[in-house]
Structures are given as structure tokens and as C-alpha cells.
PDB file of N, CA and C in Angstrom:
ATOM      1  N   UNK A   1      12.851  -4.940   6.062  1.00  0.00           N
ATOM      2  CA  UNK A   1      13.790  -5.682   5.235  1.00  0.00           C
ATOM      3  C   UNK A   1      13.928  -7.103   5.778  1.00  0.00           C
ATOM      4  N   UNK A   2      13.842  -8.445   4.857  1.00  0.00           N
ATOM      5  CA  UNK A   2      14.128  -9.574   5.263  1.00  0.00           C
ATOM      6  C   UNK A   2      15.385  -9.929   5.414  1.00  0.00           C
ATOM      7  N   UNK A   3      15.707 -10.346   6.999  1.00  0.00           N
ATOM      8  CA  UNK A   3      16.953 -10.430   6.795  1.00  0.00           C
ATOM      9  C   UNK A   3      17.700 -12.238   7.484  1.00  0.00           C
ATOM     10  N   UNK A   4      18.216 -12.860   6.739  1.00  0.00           N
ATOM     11  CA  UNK A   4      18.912 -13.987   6.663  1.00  0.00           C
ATOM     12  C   UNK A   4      20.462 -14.383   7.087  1.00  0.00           C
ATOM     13  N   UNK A   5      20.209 -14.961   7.998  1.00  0.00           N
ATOM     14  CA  UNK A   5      21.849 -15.161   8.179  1.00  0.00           C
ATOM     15  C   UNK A   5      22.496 -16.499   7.433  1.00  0.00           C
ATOM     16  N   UNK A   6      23.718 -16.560   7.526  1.00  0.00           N
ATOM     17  CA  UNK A   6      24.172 -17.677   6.485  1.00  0.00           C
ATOM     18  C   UNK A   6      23.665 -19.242   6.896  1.00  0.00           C
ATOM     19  N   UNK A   7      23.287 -19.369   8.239  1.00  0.00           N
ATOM     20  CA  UNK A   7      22.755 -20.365   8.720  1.00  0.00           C
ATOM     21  C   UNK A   7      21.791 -20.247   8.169  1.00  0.00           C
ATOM     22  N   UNK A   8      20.897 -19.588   8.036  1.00  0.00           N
ATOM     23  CA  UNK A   8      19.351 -19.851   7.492  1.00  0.00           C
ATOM     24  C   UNK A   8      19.334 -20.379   6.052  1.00  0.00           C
ATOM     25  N   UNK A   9      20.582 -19.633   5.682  1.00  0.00           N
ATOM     26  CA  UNK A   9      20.654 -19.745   3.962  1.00  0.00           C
ATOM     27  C   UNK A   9      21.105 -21.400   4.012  1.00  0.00           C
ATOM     28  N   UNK A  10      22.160 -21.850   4.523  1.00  0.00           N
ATOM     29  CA  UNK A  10      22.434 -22.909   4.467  1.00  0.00           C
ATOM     30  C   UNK A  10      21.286 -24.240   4.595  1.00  0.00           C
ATOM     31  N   UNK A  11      20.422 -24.058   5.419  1.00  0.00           N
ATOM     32  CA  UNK A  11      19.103 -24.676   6.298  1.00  0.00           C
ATOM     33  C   UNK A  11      18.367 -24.770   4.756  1.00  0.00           C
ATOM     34  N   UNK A  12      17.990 -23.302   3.967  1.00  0.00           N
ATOM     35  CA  UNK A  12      17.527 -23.388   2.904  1.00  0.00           C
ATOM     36  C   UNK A  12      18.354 -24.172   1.745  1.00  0.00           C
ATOM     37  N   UNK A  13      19.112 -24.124   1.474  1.00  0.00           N
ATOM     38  CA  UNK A  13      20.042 -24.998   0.509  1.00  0.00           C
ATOM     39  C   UNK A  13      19.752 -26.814   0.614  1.00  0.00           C
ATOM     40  N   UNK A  14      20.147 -27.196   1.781  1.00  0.00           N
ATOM     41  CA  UNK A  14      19.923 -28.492   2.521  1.00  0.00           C
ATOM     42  C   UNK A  14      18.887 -28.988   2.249  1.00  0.00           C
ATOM     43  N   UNK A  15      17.358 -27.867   1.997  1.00  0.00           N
ATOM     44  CA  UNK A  15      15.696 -28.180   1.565  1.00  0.00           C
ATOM     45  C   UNK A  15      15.870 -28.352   0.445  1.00  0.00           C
ATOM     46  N   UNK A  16      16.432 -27.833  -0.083  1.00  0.00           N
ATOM     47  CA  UNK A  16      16.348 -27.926  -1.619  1.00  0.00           C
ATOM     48  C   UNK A  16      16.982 -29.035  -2.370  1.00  0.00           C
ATOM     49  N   UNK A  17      18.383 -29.606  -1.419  1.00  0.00           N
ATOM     50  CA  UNK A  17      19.139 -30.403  -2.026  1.00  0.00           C
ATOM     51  C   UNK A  17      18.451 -31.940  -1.983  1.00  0.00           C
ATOM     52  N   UNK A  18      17.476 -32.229  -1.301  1.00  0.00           N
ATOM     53  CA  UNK A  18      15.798 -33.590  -1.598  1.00  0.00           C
ATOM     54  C   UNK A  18      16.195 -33.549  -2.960  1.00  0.00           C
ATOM     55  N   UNK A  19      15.855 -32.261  -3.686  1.00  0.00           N
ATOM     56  CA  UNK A  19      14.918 -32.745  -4.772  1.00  0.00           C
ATOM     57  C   UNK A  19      16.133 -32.179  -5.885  1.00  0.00           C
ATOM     58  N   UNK A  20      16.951 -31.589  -5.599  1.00  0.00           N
ATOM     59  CA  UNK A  20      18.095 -31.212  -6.835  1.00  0.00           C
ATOM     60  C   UNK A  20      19.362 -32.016  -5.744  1.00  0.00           C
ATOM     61  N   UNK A  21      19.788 -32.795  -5.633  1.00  0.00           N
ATOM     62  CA  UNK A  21      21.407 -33.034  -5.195  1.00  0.00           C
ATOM     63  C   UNK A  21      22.467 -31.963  -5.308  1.00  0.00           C
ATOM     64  N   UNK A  22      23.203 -31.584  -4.655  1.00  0.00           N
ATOM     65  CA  UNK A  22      24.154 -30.721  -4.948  1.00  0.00           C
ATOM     66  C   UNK A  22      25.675 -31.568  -4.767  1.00  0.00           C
ATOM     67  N   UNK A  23      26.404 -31.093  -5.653  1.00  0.00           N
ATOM     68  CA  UNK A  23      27.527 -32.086  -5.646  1.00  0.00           C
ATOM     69  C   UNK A  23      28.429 -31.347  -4.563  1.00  0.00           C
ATOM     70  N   UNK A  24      29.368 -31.995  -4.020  1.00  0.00           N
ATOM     71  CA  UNK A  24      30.846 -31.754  -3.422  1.00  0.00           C
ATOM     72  C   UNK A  24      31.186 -30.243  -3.298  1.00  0.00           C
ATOM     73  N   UNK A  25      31.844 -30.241  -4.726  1.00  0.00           N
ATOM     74  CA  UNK A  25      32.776 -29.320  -5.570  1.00  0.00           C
ATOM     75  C   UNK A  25      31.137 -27.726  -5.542  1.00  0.00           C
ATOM     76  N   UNK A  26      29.920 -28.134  -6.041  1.00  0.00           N
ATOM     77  CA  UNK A  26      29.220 -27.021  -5.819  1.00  0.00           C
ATOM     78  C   UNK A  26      28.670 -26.140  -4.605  1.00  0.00           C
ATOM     79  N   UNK A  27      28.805 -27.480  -3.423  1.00  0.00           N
ATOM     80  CA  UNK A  27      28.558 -27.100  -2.308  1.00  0.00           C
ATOM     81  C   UNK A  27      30.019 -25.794  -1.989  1.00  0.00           C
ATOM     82  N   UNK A  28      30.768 -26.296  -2.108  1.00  0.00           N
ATOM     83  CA  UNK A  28      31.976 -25.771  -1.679  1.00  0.00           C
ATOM     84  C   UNK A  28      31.698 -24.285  -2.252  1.00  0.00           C
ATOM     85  N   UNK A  29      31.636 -24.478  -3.362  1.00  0.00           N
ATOM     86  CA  UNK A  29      31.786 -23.285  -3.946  1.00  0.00           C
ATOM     87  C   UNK A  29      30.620 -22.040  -3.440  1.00  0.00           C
ATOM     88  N   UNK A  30      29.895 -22.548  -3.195  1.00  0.00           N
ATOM     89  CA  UNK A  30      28.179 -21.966  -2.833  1.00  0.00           C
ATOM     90  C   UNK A  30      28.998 -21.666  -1.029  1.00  0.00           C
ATOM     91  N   UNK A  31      29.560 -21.975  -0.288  1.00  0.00           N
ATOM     92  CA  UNK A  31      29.535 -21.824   1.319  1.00  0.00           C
ATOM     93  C   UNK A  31      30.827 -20.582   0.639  1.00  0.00           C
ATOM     94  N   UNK A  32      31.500 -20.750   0.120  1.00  0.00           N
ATOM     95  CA  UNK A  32      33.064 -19.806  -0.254  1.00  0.00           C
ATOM     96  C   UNK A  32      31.800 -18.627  -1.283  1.00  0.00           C
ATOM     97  N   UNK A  33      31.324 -18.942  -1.718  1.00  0.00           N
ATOM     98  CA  UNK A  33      30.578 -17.489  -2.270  1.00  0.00           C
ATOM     99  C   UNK A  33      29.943 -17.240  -1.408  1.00  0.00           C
ATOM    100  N   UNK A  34      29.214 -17.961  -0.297  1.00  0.00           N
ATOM    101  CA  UNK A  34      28.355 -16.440   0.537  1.00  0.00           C
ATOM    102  C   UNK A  34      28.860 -16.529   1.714  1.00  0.00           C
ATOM    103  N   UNK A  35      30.284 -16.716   2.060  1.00  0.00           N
ATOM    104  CA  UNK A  35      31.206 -16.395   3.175  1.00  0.00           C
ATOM    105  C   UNK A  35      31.376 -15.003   2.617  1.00  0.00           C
ATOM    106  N   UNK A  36      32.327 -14.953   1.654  1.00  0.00           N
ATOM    107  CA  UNK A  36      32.670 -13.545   0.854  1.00  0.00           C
ATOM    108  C   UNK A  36      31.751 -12.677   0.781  1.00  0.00           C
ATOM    109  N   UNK A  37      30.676 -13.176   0.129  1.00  0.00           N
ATOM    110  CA  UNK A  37      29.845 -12.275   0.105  1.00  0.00           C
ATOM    111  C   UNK A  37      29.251 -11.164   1.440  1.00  0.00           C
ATOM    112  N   UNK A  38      28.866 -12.241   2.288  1.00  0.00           N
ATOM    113  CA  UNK A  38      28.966 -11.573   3.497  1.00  0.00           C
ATOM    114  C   UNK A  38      29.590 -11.143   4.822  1.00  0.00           C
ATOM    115  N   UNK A  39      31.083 -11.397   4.033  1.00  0.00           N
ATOM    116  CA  UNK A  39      31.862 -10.373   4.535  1.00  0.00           C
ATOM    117  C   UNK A  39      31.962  -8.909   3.952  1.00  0.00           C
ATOM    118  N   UNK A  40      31.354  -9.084   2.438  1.00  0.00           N
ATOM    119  CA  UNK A  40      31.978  -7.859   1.650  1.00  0.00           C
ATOM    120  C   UNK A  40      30.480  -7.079   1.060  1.00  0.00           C
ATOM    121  N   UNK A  41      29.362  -7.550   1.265  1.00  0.00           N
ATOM    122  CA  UNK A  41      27.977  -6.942   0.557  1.00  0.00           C
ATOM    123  C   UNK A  41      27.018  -7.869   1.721  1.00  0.00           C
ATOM    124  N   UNK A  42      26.670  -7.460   2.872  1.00  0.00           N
ATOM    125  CA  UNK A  42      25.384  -8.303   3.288  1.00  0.00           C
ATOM    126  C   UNK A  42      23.947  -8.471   2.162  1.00  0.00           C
ATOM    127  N   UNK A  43      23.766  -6.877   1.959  1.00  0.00           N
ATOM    128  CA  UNK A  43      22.429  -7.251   1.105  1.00  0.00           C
ATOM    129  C   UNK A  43      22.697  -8.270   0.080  1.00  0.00           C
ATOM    130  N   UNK A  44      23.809  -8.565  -0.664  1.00  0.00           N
ATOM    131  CA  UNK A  44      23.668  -9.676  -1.542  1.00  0.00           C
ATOM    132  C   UNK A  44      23.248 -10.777  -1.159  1.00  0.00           C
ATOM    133  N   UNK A  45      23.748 -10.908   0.204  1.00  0.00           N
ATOM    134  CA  UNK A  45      23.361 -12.263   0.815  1.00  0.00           C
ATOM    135  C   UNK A  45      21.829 -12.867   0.723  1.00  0.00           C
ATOM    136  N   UNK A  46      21.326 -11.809   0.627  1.00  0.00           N
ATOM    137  CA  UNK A  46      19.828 -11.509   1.197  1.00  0.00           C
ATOM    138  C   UNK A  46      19.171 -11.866  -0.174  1.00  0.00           C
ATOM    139  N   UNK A  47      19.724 -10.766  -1.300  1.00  0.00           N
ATOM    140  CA  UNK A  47      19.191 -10.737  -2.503  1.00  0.00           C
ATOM    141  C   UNK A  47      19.274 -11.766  -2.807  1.00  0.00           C
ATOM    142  N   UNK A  48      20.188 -12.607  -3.244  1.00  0.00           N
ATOM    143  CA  UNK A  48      20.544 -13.941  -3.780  1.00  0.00           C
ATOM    144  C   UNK A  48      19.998 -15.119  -3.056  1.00  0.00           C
ATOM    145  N   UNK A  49      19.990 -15.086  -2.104  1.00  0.00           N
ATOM    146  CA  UNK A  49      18.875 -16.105  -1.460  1.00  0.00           C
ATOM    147  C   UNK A  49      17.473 -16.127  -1.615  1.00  0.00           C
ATOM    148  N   UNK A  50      17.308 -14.741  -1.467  1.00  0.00           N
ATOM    149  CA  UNK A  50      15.657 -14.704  -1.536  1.00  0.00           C
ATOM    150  C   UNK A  50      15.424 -15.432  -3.510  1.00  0.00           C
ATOM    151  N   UNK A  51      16.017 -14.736  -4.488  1.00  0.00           N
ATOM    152  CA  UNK A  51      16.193 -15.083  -5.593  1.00  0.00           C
ATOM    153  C   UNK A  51      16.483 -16.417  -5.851  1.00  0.00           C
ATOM    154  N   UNK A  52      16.849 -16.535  -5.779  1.00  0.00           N
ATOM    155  CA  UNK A  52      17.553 -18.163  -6.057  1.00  0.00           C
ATOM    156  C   UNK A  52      17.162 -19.590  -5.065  1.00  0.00           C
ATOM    157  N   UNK A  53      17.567 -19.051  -4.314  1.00  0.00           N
ATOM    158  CA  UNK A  53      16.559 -20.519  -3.420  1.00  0.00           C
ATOM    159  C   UNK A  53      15.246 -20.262  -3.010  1.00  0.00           C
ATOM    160  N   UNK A  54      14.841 -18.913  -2.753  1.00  0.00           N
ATOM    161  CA  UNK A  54      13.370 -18.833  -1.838  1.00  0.00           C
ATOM    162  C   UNK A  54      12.432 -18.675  -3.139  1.00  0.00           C
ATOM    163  N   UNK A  55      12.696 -18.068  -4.521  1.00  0.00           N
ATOM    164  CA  UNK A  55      12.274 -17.899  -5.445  1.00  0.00           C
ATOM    165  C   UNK A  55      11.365 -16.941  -5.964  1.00  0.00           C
ATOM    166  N   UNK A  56      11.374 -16.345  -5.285  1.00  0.00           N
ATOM    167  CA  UNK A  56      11.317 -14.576  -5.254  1.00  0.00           C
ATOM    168  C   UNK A  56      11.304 -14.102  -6.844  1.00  0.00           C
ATOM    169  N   UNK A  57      10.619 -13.189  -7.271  1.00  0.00           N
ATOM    170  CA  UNK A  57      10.411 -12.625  -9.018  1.00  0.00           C
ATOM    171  C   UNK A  57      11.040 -11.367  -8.158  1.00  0.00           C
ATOM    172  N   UNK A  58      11.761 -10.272  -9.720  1.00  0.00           N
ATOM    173  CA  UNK A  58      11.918  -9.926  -9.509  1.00  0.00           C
ATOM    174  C   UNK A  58      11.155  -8.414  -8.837  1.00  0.00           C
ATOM    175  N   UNK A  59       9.788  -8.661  -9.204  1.00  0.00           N
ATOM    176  CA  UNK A  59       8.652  -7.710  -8.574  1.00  0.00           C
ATOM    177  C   UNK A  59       8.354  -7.894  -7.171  1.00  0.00           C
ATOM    178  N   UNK A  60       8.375  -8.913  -6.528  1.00  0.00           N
ATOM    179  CA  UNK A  60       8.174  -9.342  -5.297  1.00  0.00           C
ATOM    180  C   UNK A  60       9.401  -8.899  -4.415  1.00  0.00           C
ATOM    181  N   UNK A  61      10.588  -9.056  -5.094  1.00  0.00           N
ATOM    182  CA  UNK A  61      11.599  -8.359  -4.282  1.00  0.00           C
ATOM    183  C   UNK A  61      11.672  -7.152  -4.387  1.00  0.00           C
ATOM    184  N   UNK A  62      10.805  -6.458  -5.476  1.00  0.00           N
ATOM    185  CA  UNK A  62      10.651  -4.671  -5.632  1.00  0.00           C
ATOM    186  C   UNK A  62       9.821  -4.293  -4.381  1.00  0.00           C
ATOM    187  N   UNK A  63       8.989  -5.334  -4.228  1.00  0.00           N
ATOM    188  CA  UNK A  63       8.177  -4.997  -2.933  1.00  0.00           C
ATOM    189  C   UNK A  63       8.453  -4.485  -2.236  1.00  0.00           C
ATOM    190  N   UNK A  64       9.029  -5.956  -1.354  1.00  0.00           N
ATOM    191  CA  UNK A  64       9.746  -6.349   0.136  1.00  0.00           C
ATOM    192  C   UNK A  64      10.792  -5.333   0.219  1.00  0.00           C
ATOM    193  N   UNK A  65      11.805  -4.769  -0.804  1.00  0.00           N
ATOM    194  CA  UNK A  65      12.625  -3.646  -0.404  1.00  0.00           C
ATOM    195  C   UNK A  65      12.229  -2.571  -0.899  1.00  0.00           C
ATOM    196  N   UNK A  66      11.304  -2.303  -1.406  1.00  0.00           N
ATOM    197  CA  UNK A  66      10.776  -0.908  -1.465  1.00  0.00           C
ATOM    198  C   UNK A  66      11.220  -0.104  -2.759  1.00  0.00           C
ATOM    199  N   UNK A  67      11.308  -0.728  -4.021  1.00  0.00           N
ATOM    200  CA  UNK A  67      12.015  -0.297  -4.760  1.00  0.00           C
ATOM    201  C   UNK A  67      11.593  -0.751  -6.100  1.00  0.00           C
ATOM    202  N   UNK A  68      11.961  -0.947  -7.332  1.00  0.00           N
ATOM    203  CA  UNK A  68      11.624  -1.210  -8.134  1.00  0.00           C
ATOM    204  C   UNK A  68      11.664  -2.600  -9.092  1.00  0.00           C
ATOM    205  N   UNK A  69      11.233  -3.437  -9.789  1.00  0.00           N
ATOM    206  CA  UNK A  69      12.115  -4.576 -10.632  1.00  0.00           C
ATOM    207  C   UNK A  69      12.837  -4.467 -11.260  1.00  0.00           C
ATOM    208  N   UNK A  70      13.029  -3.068 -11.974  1.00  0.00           N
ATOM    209  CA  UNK A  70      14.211  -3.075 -13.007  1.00  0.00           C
ATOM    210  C   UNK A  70      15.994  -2.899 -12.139  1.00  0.00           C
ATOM    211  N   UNK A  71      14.957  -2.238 -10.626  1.00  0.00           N
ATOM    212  CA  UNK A  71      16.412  -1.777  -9.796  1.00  0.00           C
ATOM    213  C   UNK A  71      17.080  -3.576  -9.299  1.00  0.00           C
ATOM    214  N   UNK A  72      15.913  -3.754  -8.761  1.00  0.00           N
ATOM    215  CA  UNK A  72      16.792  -5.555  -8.253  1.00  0.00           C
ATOM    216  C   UNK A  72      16.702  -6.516  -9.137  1.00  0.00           C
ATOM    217  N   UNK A  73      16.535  -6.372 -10.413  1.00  0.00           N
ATOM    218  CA  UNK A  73      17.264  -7.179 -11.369  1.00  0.00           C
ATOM    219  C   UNK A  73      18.387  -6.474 -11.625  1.00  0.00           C
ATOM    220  N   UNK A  74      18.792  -5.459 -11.108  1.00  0.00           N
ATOM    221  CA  UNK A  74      20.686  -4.766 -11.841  1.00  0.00           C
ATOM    222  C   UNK A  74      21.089  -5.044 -10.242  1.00  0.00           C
ATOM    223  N   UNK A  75      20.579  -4.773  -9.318  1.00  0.00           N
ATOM    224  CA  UNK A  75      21.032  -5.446  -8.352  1.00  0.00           C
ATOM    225  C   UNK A  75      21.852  -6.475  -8.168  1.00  0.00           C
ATOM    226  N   UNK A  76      20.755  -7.196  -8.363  1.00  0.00           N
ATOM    227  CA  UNK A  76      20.792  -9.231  -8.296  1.00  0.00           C
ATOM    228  C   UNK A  76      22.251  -9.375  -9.355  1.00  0.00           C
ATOM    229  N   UNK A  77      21.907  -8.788 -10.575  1.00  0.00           N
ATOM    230  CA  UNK A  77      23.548  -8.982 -11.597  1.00  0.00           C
ATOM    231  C   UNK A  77      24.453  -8.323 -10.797  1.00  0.00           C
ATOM    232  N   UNK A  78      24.388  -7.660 -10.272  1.00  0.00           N
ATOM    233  CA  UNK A  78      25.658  -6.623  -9.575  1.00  0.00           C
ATOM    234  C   UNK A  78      26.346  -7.682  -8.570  1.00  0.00           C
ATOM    235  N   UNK A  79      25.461  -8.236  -7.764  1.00  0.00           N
ATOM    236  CA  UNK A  79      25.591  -8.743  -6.618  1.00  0.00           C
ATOM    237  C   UNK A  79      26.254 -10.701  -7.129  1.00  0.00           C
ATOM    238  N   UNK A  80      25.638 -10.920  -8.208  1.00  0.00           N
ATOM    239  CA  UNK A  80      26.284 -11.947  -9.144  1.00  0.00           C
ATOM    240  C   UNK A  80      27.956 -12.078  -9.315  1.00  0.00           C
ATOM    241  N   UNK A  81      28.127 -10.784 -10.076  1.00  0.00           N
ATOM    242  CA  UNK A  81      29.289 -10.389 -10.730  1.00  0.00           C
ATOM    243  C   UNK A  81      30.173 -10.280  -9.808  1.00  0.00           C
ATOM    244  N   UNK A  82      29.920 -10.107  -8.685  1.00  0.00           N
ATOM    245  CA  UNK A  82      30.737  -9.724  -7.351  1.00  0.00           C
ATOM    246  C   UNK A  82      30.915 -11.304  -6.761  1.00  0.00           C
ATOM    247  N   UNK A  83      29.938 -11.969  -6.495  1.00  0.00           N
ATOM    248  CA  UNK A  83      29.814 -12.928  -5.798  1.00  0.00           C
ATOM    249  C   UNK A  83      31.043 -13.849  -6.721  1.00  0.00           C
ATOM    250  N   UNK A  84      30.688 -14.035  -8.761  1.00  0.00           N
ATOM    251  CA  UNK A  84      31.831 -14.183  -9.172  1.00  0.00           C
ATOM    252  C   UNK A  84      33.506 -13.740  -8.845  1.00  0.00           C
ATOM    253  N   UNK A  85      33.112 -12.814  -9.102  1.00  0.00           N
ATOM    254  CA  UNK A  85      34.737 -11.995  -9.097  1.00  0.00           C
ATOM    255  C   UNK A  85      35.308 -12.847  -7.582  1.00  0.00           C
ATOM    256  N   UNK A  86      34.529 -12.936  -6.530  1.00  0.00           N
ATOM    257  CA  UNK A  86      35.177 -12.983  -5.217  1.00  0.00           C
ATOM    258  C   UNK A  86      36.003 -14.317  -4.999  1.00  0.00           C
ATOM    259  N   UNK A  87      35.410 -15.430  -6.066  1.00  0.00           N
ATOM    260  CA  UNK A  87      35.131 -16.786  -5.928  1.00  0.00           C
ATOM    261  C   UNK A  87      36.369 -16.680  -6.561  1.00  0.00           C
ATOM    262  N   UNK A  88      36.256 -16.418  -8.039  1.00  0.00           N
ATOM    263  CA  UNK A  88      37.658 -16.388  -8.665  1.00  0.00           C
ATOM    264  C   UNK A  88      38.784 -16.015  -7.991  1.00  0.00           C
ATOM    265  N   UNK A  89      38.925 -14.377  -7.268  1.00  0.00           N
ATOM    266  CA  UNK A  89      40.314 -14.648  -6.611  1.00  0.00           C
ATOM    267  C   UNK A  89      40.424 -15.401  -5.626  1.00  0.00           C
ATOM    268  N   UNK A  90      39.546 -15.888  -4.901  1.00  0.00           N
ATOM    269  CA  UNK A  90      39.933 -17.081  -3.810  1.00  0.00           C
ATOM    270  C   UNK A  90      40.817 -18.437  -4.660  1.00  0.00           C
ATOM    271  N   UNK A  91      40.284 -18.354  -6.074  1.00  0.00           N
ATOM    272  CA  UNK A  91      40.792 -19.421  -6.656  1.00  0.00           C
ATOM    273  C   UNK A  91      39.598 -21.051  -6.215  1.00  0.00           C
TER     274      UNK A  91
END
């Protein structure tokens, strides 16, 4: 299993922000979603990074965890919906 700590994720964000800028207000929101997150779901941490910044399909992550695409695409939404929900009650 690939596994990422929030420093790494952050390191990855920072690469990315060259060529997309990330504003203020999104940064914030992005460090307060995967604080939560990985206090409350590590694998999301994992999922959502690899997805979203490292750019990972969802077959390639069927791989690497041993499992299927249809499973870590309900995953990846699961782990979304949560990452939402968490953000919202922080406010």
C-alpha cells in the first residue's frame, strides 16, 4: 500500500501550484480537509492524493490496492463526501 503523509501531500500540492495557482481561501480549505481527514479516515488521505494530485485512474488505483475500479471510484466519492461533510462542520 502507498502510503503518504500530509507533508508529502502538501510538497505535492506546492508542485502543482507552478502551473495552477491556488488561492488563499483554497489553500486553507485543502490543509482543514486533509487535517480532518486524517484524523478521521487515513486511507482517504491516500486515496485523494493519489487521485487528484498524483493522477492516478481509477484502474491504476484498483491495482496498487488490490481491488477493483468500480470499488475506488465509490471509495474516492465516499471519502469526498466525508472530506465535505468534515469541512462544513468546521465551518
Amino acid at each position: 500500500m502507498v502510503s503518504l503523509d500530509i507533508e508529502e501531500i502538501r510538497r505535492a500540492v506546492e508542485a502543482t501550484v507552478v502551473e495552477q495557482p491556488v488561492f488563499d481561501e483554497d489553500r486553507e480549505r485543502l490543509e482543514a480537509a486533509l487535517a480532518l481527514l486524517a484524523a478521521s479516515k487515513p486511507p482517504c488521505v491516500v486515496y485523494l492524493t493519489l487521485h487528484f494530485i498524483e493522477g492516478l485512474d481509477y484502474g491504476e488505483l484498483a491495482e496498487t490496492f488490490a481491488t477493483t475500479p468500480d470499488a475506488m471510484r465509490m471509495q474516492i466519492q465516499r471519502c469526498l463526501a466525508l472530506a465535505r461533510e468534515l469541512v462544513e462542520e468546521r465551518g
